[in-house]
N, C-alpha and C. Protein backbone atom coordinates (compact mmCIF):
# COMPACT_ATOMS: atom_id res chain seq x y z
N UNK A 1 -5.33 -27.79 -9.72
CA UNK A 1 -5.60 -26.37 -9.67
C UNK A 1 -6.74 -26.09 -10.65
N UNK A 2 -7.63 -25.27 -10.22
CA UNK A 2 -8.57 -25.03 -11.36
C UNK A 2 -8.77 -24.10 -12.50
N UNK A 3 -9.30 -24.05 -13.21
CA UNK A 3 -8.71 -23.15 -14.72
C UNK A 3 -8.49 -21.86 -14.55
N UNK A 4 -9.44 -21.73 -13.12
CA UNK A 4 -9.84 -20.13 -13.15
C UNK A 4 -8.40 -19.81 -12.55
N UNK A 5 -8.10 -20.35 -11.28
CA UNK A 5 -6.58 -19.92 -10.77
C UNK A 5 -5.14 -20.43 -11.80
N UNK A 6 -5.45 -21.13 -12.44
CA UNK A 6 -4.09 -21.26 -13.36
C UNK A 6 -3.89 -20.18 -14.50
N UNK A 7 -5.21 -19.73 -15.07
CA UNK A 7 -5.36 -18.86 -15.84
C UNK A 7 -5.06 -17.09 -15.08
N UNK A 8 -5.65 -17.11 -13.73
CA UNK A 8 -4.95 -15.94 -13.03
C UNK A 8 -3.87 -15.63 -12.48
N UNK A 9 -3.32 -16.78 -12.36
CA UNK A 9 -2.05 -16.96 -11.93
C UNK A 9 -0.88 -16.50 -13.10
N UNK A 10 -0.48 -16.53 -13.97
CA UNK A 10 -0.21 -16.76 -15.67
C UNK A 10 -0.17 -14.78 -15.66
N UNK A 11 -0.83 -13.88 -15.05
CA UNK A 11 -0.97 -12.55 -15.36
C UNK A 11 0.66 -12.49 -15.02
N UNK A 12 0.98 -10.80 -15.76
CA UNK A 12 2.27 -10.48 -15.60
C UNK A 12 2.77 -10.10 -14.51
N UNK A 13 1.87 -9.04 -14.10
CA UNK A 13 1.98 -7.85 -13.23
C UNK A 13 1.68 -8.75 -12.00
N UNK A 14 2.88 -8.99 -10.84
CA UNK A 14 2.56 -10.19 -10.01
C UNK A 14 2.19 -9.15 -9.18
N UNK A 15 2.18 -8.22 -8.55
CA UNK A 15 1.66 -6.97 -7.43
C UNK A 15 -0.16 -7.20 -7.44
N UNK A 16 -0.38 -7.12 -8.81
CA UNK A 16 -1.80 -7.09 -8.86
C UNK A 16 -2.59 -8.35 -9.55
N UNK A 17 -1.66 -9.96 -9.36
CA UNK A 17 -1.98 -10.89 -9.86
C UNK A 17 -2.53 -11.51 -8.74
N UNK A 18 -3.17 -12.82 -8.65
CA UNK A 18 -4.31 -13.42 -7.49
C UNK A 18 -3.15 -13.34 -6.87
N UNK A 19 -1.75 -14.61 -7.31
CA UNK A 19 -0.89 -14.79 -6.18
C UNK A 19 -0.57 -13.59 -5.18
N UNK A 20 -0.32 -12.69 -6.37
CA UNK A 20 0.53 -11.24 -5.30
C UNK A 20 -0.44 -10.90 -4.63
N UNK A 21 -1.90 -10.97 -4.67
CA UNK A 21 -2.68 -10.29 -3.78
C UNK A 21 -2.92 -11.43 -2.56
N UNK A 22 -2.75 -12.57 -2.47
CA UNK A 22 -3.10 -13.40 -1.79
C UNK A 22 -1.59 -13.30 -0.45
N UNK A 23 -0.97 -13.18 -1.33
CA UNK A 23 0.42 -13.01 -0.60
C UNK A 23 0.66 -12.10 0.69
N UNK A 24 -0.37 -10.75 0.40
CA UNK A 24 -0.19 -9.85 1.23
C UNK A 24 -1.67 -9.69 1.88
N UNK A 25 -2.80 -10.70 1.64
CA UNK A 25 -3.67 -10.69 2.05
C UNK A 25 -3.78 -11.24 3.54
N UNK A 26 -3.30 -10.59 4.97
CA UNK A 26 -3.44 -10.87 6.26
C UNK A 26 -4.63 -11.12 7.05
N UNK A 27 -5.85 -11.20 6.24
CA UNK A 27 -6.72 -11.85 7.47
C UNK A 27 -7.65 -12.59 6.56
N UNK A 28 -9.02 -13.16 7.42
CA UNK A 28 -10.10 -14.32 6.28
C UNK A 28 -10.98 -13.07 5.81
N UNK A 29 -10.93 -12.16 6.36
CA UNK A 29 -11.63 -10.97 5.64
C UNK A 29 -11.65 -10.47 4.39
N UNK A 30 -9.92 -10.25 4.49
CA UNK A 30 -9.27 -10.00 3.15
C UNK A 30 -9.81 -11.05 2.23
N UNK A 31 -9.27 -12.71 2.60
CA UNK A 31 -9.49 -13.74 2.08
C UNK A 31 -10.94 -13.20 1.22
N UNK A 32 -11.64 -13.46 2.16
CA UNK A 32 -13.01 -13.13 1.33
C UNK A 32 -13.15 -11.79 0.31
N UNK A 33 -12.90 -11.15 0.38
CA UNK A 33 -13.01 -10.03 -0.44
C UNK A 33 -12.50 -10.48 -1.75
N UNK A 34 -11.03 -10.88 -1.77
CA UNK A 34 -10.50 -11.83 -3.18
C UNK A 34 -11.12 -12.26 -3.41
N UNK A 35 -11.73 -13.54 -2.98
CA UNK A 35 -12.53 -14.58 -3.27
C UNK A 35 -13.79 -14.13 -4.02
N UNK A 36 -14.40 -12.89 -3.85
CA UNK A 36 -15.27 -12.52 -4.16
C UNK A 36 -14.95 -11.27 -5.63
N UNK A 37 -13.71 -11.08 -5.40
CA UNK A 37 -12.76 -10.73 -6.51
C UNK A 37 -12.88 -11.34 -7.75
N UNK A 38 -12.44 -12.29 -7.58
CA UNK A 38 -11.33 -13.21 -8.58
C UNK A 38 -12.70 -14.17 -8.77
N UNK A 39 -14.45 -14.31 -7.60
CA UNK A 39 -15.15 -15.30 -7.94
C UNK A 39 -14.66 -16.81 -8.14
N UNK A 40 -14.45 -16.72 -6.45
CA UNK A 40 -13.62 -17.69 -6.44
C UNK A 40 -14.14 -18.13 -4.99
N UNK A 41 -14.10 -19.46 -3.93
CA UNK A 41 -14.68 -19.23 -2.99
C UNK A 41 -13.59 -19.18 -2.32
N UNK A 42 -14.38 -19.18 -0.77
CA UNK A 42 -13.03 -18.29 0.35
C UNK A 42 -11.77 -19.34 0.35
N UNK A 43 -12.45 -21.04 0.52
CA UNK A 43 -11.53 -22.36 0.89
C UNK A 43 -10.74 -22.54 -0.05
N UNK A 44 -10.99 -21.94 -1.69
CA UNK A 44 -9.89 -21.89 -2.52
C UNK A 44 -8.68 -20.52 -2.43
N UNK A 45 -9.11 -19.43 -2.03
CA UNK A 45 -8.07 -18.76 -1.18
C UNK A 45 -7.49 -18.82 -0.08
N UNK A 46 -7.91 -19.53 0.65
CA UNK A 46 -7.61 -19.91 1.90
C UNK A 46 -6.65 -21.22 1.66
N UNK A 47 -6.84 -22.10 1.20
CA UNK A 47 -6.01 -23.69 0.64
C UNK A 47 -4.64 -22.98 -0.03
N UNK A 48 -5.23 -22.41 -1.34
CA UNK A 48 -4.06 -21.91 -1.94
C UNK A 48 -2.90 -21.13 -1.26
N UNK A 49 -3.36 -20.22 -0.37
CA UNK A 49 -2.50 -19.13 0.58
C UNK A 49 -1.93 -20.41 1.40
N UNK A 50 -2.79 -21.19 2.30
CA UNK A 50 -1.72 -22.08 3.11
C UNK A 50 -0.83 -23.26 2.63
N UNK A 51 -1.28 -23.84 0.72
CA UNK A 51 -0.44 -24.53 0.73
C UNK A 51 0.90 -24.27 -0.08
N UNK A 52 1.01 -22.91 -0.65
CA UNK A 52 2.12 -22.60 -1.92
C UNK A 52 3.16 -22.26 -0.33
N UNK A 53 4.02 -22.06 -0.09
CA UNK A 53 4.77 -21.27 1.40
C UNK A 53 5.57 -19.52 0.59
N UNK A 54 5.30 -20.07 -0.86
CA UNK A 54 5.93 -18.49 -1.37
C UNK A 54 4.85 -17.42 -0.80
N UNK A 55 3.84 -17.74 -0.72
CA UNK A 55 2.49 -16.71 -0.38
C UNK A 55 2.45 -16.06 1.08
N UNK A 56 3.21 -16.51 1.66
CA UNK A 56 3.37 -16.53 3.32
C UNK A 56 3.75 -15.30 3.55
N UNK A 57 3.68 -14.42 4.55
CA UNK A 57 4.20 -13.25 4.83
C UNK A 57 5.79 -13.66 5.49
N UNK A 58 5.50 -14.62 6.51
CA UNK A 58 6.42 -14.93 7.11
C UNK A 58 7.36 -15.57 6.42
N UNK A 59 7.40 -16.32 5.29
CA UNK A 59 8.28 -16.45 4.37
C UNK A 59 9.12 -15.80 3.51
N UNK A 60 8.31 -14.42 3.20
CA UNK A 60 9.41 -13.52 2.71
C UNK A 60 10.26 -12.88 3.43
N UNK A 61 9.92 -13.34 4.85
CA UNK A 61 11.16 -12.50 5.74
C UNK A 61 12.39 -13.52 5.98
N UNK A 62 12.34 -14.42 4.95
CA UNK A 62 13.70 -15.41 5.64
C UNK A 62 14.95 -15.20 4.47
N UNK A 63 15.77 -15.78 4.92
CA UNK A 63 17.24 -15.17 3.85
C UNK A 63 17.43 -16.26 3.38
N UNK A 64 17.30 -17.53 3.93
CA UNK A 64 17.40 -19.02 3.04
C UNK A 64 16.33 -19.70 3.55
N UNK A 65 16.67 -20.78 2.52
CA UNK A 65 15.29 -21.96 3.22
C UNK A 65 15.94 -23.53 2.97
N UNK A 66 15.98 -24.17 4.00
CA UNK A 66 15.76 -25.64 4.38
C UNK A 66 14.89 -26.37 3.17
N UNK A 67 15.41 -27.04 2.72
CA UNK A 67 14.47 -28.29 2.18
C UNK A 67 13.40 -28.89 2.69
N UNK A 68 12.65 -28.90 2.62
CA UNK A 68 11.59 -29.91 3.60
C UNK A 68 10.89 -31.10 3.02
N UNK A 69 11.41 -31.44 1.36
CA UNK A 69 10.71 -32.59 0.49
C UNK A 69 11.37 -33.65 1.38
N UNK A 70 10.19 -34.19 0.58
CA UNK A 70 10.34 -35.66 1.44
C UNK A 70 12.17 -36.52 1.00
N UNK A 71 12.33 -36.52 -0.16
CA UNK A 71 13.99 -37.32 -0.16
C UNK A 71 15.03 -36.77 0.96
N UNK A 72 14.86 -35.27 0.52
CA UNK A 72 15.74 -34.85 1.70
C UNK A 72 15.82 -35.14 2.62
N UNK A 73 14.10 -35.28 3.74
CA UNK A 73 14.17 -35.47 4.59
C UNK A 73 14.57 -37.22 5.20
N UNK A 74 13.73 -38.21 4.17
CA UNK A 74 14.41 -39.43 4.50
C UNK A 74 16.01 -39.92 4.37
N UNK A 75 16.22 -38.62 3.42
CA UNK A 75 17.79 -39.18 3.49
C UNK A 75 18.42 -38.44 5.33
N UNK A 76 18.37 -37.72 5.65
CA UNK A 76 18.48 -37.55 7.06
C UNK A 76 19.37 -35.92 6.97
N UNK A 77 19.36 -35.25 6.01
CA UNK A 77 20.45 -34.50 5.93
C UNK A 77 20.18 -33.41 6.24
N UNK A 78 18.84 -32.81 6.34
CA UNK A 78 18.38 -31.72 6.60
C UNK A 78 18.69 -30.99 7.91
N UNK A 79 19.07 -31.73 8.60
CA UNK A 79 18.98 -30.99 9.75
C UNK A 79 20.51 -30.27 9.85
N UNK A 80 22.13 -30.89 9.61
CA UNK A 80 22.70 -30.72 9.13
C UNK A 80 23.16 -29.12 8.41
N UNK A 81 22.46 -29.18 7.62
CA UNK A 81 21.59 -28.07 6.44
C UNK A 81 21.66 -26.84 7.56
N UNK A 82 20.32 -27.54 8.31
CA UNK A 82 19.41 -25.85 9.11
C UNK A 82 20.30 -25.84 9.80
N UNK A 83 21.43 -26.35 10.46
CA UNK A 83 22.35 -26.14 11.73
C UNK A 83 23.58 -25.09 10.84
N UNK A 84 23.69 -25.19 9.73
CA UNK A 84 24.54 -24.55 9.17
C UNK A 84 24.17 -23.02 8.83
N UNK A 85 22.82 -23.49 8.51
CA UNK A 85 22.43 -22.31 8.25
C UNK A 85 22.46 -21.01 8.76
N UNK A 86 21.38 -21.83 10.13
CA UNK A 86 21.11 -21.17 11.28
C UNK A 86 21.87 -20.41 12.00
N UNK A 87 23.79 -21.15 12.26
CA UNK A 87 24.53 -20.09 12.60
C UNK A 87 25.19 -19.20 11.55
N UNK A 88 25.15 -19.63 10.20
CA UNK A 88 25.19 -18.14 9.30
C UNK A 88 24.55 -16.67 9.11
N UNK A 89 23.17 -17.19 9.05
CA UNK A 89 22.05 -16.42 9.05
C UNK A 89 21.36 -15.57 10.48
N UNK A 90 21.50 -16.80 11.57
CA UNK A 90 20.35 -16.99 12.43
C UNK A 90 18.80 -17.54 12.14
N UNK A 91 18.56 -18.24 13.31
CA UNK A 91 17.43 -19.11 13.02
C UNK A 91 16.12 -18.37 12.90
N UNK A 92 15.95 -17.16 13.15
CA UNK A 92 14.82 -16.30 12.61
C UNK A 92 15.14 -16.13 11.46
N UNK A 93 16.41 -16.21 10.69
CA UNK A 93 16.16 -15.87 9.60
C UNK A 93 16.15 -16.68 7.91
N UNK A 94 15.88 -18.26 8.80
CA UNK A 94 15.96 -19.51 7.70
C UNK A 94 14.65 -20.32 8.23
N UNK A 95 14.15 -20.04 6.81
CA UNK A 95 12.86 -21.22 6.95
C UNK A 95 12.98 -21.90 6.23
N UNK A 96 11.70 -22.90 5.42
CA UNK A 96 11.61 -24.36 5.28
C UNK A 96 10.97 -23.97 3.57
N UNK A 97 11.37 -24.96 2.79
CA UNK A 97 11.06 -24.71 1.47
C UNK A 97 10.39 -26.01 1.34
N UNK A 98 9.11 -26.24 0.57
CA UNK A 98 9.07 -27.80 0.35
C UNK A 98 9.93 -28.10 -1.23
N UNK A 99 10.23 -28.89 -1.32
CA UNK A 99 10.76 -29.81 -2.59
C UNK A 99 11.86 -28.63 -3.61
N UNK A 100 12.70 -28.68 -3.26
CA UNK A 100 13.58 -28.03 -4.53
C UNK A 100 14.59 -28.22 -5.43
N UNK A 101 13.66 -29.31 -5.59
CA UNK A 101 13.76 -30.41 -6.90
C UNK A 101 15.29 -31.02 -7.51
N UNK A 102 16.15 -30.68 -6.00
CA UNK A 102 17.40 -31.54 -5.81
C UNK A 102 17.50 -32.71 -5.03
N UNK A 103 16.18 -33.42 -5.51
CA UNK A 103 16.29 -34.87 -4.77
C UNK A 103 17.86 -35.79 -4.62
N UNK A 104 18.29 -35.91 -6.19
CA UNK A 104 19.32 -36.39 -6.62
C UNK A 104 20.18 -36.03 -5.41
N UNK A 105 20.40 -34.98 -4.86
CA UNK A 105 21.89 -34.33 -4.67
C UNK A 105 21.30 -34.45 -3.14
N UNK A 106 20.34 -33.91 -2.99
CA UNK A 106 19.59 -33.86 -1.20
C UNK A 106 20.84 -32.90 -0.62
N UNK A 107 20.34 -32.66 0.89
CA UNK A 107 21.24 -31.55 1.76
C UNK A 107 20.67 -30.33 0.84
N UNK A 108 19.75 -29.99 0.47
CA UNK A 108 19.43 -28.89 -0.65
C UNK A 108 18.67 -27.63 0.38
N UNK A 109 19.56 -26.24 0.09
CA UNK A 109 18.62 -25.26 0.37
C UNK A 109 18.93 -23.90 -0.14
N UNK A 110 17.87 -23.33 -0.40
CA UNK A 110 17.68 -22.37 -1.57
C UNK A 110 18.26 -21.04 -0.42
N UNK A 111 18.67 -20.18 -1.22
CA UNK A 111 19.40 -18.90 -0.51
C UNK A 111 19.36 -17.72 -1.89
N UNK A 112 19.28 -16.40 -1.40
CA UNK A 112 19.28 -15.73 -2.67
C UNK A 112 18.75 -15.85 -3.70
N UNK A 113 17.23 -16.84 -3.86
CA UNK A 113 16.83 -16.81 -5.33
C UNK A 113 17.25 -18.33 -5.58
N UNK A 114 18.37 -18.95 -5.48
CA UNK A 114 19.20 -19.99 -6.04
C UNK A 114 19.35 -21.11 -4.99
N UNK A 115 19.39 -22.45 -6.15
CA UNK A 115 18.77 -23.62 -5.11
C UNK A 115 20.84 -24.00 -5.31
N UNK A 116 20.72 -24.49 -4.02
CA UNK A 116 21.87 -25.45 -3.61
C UNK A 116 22.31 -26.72 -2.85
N UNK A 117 22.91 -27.20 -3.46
CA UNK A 117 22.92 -28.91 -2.28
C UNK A 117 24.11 -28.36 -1.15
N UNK A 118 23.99 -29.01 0.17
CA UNK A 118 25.21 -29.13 0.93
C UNK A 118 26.54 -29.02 0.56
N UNK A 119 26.74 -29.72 -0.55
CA UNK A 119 28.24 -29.44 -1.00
C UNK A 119 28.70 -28.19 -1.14
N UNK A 120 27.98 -27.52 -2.13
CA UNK A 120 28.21 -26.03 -2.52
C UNK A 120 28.19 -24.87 -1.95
């Protein structure tokens, strides 16, 4: 990450921080306008928006999220996971998290804020 986005990132006020604006930024238009914001170019708003998934619009509309790191997925358990989910929630309303850093435990998916393995 480069100094300029780690250092903007780090602001308090997340509504009017790069992330929060990137978050709700819906087209390459927008993109550019930040970019020209923050002096930054478009492919580093554009990279950043597609690779964090918190930045996603469509991500804040889900109620849990699936694991999608790689242990989880080689251990085989994930799917498991989203089948459980899916009829709790519904499947519009569970998406995919990458890595949440319950390799150890795997079957892991975050709900409410809070990360959990399968067991729990």
């Amino acid at each position: 990450m480069s100094r300029n986005i780690s250092l903007l990132s780090g602001k308090k006020d997340d509504k009017n921080s790069l992330f929060g604006k990137i978050s709700v930024s819906p087209t390459e238009a927008s993109d550019s306008q930040l970019a020209a914001e923050y002096n930054l170019g478009v492919s580093t708003v554009h990279s950043t928006k597609s690779f964090y998934d918190f930045l996603s619009e469509d991500f804040k509309s889900k109620k849990a999220y699936v694991c999608s790191g790689s242990a989880c997925l080689c251990r085989g358990t994930q799917g498991v996971v989203a089948d459980k989910l899916n009829q709790k929630f519904g499947e519009e309303n569970v998406g995919e998290m990458i890595c949440l850093g319950r390799c150890y435990e795997n079957s892991a998916f975050n709900y409410n804020g809070e990360n959990y393995s399968g067991d729990d």
